[in-house]
N, C-alpha and C. Protein backbone atom coordinates (compact mmCIF):
# COMPACT_ATOMS: atom_id res chain seq x y z
N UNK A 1 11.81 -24.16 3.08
CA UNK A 1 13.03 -24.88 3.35
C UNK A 1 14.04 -24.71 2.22
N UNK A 2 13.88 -24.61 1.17
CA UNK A 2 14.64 -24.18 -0.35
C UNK A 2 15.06 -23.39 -0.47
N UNK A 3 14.25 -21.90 0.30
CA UNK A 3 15.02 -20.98 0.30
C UNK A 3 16.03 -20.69 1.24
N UNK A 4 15.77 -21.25 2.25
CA UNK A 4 17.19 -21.74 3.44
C UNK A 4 18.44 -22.36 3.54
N UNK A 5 17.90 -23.20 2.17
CA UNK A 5 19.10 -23.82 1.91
C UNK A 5 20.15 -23.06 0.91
N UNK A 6 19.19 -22.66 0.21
CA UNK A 6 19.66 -21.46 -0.77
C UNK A 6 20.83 -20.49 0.06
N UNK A 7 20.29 -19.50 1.13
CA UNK A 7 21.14 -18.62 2.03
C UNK A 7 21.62 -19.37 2.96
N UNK A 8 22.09 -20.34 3.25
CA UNK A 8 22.79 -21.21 3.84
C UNK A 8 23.10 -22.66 3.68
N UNK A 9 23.92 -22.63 2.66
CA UNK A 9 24.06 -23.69 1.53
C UNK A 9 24.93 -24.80 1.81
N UNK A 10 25.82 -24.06 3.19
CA UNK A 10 26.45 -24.76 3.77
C UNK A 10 26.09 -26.33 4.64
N UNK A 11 25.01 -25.83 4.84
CA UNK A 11 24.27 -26.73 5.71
C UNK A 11 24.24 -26.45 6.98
N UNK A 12 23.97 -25.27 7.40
CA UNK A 12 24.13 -25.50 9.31
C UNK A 12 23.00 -25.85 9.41
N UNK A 13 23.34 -26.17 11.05
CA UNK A 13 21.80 -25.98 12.14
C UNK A 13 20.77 -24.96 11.92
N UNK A 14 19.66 -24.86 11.09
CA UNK A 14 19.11 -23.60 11.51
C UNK A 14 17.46 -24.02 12.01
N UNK A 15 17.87 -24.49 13.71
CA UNK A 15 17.39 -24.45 14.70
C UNK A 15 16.38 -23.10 14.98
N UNK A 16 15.59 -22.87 15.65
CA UNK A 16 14.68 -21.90 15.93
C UNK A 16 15.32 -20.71 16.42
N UNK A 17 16.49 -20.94 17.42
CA UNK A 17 16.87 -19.67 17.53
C UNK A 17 17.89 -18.73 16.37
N UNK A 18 18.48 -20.01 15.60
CA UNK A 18 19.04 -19.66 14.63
C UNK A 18 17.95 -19.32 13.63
N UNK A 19 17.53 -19.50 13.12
CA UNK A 19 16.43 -19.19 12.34
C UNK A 19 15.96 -17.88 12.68
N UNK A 20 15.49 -17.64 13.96
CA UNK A 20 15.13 -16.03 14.39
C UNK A 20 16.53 -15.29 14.06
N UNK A 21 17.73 -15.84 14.33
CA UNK A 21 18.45 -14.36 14.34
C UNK A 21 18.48 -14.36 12.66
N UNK A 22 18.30 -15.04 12.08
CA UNK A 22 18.29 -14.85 10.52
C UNK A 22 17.73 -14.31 9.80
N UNK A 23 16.32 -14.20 10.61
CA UNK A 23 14.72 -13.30 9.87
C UNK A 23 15.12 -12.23 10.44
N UNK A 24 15.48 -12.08 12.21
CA UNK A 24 16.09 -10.32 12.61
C UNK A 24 17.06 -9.69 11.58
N UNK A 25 18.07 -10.85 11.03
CA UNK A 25 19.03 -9.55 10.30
C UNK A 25 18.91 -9.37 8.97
N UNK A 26 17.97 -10.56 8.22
CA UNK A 26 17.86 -10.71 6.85
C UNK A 26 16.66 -10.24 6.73
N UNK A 27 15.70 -10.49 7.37
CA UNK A 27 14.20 -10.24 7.11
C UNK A 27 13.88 -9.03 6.70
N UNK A 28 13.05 -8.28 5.55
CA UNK A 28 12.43 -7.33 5.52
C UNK A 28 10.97 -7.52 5.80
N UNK A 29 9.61 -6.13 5.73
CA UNK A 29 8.72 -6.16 6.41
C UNK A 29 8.18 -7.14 6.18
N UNK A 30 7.73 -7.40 4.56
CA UNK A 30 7.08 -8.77 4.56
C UNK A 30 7.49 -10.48 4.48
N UNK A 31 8.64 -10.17 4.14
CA UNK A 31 9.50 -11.73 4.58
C UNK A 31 10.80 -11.71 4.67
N UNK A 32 11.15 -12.63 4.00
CA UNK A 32 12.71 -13.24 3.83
C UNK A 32 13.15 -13.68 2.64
N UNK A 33 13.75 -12.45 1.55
CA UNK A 33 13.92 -12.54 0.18
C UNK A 33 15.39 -12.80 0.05
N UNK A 34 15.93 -13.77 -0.89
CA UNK A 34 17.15 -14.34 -1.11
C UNK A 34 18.02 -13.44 -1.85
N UNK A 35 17.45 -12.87 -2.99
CA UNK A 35 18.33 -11.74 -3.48
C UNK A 35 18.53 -10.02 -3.07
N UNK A 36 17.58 -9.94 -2.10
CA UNK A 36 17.27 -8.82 -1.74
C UNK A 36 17.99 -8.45 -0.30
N UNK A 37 18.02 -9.88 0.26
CA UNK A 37 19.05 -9.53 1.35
C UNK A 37 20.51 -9.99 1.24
N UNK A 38 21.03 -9.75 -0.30
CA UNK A 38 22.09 -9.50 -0.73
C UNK A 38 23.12 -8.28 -0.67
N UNK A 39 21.99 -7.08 -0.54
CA UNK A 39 22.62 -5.63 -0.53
C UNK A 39 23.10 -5.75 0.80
N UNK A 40 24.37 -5.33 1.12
CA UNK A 40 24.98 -4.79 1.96
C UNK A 40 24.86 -3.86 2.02
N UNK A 41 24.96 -2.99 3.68
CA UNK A 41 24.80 -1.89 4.06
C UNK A 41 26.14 -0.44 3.53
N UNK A 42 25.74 0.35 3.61
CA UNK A 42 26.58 1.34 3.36
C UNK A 42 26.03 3.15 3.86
N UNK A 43 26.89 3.72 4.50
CA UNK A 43 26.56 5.02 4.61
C UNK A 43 26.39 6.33 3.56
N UNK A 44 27.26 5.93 2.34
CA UNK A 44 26.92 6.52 0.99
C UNK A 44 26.64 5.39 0.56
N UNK A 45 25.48 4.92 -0.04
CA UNK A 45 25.61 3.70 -1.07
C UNK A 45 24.74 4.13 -2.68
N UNK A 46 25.60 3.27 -3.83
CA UNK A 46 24.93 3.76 -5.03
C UNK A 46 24.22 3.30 -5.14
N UNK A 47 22.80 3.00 -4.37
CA UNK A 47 21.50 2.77 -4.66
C UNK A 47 20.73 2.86 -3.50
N UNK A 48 19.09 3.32 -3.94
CA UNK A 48 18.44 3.50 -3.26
C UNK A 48 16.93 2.07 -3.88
N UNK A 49 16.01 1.96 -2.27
CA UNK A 49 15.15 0.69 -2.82
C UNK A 49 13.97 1.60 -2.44
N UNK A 50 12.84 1.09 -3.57
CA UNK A 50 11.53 1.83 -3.48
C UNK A 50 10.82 0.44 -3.74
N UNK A 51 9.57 0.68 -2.52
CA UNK A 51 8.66 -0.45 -2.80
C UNK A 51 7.54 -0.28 -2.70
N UNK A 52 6.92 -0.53 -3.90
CA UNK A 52 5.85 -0.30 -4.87
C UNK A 52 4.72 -1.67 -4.63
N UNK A 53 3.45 -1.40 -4.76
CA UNK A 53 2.36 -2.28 -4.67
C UNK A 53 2.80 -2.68 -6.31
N UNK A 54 2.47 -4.37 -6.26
CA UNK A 54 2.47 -5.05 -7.69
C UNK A 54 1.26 -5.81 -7.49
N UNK A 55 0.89 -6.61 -8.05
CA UNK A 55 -0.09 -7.30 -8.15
C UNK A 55 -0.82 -8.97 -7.21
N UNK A 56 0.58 -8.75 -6.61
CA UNK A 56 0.46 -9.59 -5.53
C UNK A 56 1.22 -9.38 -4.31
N UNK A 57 1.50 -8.02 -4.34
CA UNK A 57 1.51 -7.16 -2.80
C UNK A 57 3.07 -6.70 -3.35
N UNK A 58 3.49 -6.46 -2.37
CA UNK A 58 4.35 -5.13 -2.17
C UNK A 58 5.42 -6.45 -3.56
N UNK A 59 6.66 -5.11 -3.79
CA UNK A 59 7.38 -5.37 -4.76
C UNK A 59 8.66 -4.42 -4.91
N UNK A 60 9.45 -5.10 -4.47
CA UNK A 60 11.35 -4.02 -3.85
C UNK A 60 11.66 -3.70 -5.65
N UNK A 61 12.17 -2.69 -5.65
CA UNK A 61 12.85 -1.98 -6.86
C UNK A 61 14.10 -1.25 -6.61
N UNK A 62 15.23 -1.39 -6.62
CA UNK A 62 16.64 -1.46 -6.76
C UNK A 62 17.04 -0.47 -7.65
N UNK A 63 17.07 0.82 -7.13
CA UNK A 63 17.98 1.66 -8.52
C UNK A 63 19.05 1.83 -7.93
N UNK A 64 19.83 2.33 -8.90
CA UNK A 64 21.38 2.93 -8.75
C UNK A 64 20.89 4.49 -9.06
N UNK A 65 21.59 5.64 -8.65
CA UNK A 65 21.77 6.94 -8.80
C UNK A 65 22.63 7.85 -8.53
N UNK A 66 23.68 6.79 -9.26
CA UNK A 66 25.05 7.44 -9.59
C UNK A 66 25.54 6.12 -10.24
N UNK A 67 26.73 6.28 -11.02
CA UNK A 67 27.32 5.47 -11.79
C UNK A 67 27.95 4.73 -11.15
N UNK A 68 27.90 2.99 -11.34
CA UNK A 68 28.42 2.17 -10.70
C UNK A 68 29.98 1.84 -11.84
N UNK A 69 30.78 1.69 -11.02
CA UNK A 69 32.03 1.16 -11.85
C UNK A 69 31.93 -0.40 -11.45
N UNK A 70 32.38 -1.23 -12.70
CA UNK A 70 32.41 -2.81 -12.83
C UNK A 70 32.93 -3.29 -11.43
N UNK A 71 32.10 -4.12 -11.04
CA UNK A 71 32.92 -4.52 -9.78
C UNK A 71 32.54 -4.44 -8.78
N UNK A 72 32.45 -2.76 -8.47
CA UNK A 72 31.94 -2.24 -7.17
C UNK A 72 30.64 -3.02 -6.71
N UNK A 73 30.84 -2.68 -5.34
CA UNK A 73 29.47 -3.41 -4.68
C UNK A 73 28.00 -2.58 -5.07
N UNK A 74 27.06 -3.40 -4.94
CA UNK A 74 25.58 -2.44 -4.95
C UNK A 74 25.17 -2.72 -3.72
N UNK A 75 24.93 -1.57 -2.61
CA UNK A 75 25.01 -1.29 -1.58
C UNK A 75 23.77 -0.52 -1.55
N UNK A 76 22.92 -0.60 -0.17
CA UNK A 76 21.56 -0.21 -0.03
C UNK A 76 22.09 0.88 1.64
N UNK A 77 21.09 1.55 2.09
CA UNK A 77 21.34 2.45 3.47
C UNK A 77 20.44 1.46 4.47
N UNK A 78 20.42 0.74 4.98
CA UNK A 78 19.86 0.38 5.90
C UNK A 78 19.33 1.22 6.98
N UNK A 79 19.31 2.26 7.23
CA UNK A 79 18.95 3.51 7.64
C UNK A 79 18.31 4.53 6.89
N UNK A 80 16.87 4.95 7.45
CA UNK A 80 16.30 5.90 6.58
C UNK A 80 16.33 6.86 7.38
N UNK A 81 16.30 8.09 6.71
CA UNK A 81 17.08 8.25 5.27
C UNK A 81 18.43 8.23 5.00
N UNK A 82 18.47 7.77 3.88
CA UNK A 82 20.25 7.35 3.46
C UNK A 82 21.19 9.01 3.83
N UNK A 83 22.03 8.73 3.73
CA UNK A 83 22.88 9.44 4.39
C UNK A 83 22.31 10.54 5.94
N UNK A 84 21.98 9.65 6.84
CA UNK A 84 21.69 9.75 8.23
C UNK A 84 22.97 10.21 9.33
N UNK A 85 23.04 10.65 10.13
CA UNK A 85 24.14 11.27 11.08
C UNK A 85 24.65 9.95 11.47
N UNK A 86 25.84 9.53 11.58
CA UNK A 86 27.35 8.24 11.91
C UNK A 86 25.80 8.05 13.32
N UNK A 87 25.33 8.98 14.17
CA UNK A 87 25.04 8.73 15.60
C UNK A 87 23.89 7.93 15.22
N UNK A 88 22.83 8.62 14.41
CA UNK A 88 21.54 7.44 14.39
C UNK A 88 21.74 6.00 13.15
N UNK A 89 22.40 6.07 12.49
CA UNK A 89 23.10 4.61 12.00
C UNK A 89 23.55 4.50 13.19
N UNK A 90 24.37 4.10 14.19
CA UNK A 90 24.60 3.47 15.20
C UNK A 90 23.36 2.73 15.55
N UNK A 91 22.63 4.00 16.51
CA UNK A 91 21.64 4.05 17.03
C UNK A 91 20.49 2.50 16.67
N UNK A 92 20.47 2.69 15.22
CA UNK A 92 19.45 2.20 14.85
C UNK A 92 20.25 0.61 14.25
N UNK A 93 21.63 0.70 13.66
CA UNK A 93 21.79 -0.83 12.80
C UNK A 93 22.51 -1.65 14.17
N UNK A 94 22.55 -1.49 15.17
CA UNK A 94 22.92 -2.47 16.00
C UNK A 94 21.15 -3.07 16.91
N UNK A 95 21.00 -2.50 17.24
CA UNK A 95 19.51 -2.95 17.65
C UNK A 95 18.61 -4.04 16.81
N UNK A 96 18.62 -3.49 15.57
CA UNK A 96 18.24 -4.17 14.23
C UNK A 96 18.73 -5.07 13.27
N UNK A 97 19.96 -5.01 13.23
CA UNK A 97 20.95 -5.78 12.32
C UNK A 97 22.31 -6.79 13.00
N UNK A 98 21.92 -6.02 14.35
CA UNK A 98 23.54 -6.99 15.02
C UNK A 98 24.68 -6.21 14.88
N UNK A 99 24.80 -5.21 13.78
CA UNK A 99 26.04 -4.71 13.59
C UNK A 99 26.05 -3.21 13.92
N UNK A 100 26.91 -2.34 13.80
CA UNK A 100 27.00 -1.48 13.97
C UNK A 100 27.91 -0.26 12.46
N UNK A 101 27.90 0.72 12.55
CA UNK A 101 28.92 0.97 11.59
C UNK A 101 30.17 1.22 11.25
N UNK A 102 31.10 0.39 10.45
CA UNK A 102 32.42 0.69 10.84
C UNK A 102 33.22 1.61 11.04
């Protein structure tokens, strides 16, 4: 519940169906991480996520690989592999995410 309140601080309803569409668009495989479903999507983005076994199961790692200028967003591909054809980003971030690409 803490962490719900956390990503929705506002206070809504988050009723069961609300709640599902929240784990569909926020959720990764093994849960629902607060800083991790911070990255916004992008079709070039300066970072890529690798996830590594830690000691109490899987564990997201966040690089950049290219130089970020102050400011700019840190942006993940929601589509594997990152830079994928405009057609299968379609394909794949509306089914999965609700959205599509702009």
């Amino acid at each position: 519940a803490a962490l719900l309140k956390k990503l929705h601080p506002e206070g809504e309803d988050l009723n069961a169906p609300r709640l599902a569409e929240v784990w569909r668009h926020n959720g990764f495989e093994s849960g629902l991480y607060a800083r991790r479903s911070l990255f916004n999507d992008a079709a070039d983005p300066p970072c890529s996520q690798l996830v590594v076994d830690g000691e109490d199961g899987p564990v997201a790692e966040v690089w950049t690989w290219r130089g970020v200028e102050a400011g700019e967003p840190l942006e993940l591909s929601y589509v594997q592999p990152a830079g994928a054809t405009a057609a299968k980003r379609a394909a794949y971030l509306e089914p999965h995410h609700g959205f599509g690409p702009p």
